[in-house]
Protein backbone atom coordinates (compact mmCIF):
# COMPACT_ATOMS: atom_id res chain seq x y z
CA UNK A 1 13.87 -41.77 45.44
CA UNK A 2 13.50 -45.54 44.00
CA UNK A 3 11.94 -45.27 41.28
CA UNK A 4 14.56 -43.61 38.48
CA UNK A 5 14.25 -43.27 34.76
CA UNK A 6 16.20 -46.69 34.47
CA UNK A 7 13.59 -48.84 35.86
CA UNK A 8 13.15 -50.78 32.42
CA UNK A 9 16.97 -51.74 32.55
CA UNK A 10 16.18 -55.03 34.36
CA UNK A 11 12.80 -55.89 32.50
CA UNK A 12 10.63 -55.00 35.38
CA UNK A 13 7.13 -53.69 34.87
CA UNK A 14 5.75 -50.81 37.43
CA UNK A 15 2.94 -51.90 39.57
CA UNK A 16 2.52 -49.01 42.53
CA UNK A 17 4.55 -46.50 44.17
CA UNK A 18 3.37 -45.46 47.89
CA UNK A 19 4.78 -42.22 48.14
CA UNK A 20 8.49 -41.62 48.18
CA UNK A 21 8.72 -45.01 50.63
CA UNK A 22 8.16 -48.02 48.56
CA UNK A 23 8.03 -49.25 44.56
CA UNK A 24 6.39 -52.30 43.81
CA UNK A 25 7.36 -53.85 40.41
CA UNK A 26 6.64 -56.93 38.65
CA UNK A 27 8.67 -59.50 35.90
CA UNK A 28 5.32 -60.07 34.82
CA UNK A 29 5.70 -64.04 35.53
CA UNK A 30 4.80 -64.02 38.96
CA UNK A 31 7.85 -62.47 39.95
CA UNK A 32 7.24 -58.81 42.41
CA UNK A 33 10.33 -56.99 43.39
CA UNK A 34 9.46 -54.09 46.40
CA UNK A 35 12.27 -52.00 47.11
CA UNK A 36 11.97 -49.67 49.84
CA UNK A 37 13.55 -46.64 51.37
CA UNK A 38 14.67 -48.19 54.63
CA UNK A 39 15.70 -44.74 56.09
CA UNK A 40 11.64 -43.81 55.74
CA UNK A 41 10.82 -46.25 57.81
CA UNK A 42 13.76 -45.50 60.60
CA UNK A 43 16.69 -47.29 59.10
CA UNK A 44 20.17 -45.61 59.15
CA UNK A 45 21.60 -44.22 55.89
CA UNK A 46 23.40 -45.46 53.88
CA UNK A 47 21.71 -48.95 55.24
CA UNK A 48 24.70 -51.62 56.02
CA UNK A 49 23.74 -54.91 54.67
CA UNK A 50 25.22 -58.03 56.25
CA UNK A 51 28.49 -59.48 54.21
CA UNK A 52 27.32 -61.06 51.15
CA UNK A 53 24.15 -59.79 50.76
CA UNK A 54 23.32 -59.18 46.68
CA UNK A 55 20.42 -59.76 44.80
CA UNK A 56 20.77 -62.11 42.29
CA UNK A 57 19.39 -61.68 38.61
CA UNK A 58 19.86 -65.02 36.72
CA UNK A 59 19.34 -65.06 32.63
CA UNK A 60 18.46 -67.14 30.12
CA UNK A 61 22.27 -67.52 28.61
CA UNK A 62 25.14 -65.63 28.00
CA UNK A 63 23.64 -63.60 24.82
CA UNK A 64 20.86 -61.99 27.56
CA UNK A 65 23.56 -61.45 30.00
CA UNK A 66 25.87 -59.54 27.58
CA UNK A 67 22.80 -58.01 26.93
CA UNK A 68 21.75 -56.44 29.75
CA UNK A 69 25.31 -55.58 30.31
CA UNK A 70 25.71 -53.56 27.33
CA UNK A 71 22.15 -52.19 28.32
CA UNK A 72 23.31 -51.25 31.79
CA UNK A 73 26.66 -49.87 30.38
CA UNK A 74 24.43 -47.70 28.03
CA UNK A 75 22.78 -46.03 30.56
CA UNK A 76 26.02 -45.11 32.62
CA UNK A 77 25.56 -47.38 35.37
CA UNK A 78 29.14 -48.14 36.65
CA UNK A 79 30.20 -51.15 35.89
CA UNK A 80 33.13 -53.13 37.24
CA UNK A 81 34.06 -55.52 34.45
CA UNK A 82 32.90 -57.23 31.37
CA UNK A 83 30.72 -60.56 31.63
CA UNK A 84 33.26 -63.90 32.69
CA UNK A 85 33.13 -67.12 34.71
CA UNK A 86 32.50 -66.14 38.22
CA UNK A 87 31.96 -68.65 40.57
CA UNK A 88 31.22 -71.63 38.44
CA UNK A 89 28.63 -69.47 36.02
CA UNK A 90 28.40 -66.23 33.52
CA UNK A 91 28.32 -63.41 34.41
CA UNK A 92 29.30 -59.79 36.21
CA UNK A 93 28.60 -57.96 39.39
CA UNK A 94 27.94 -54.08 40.03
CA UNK A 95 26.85 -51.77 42.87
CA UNK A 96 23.14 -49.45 42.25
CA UNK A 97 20.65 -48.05 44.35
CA UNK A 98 23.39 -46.52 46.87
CA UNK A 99 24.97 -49.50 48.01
CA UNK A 100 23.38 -53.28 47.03
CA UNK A 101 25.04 -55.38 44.93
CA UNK A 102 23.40 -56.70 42.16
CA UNK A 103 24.97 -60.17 40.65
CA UNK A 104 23.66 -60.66 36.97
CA UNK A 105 24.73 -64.59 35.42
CA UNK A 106 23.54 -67.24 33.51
CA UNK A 107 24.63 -71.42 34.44
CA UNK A 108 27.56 -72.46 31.87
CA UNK A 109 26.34 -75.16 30.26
């Protein structure tokens, strides 16, 4: 379900796993992500977010977001472009776990 062989991609440590329903996972800075199957708990699949909805990953600087990128691209997640300015700051944009959109940048200094 959630919880794939790529869950070190984004630096996040394991914590639990309840079954097939829910992953809880930490940054290990008092940071916890839980991702959930929403179709476990009676949600339609795939699950329709409301426009705009992404979760935002925001780096260091633009060596750990070229980083992760080349990371990401490594283990054949699809990814739409190379790092660039978007919206004011560094970084790139891709689609995982079905259907969220993940936003990964840095502020341009």
């Amino acid at each position: 379900m959630i919880w794939t062989s790529h869950k070190d991609l984004l630096d996040f440590g394991f914590v639990d796993q309840k079954g097939e329903a829910i992953v809880i996972l930490t940054d290990g800075h008092g940071f916890t992500l839980v991702l959930s199957d929403v179709v476990r708990f009676g949600g339609e699949a795939p699950p329709r977010y409301p426009e705009g909805f992404h979760v935002g990953v925001i780096l260091d600087g633009p060596d750990a977001v070229d980083s992760l990128h080349g990371r990401l691209a490594a283990a054949g997640i699809a990814l739409g472009h190379r790092p660039r300015t978007v919206h004011g700051n560094y970084g790139f944009y891709f689609t995982a776990l079905e259907t969220i959109l993940f936003e990964v940048s840095c502020p341009r200094e």
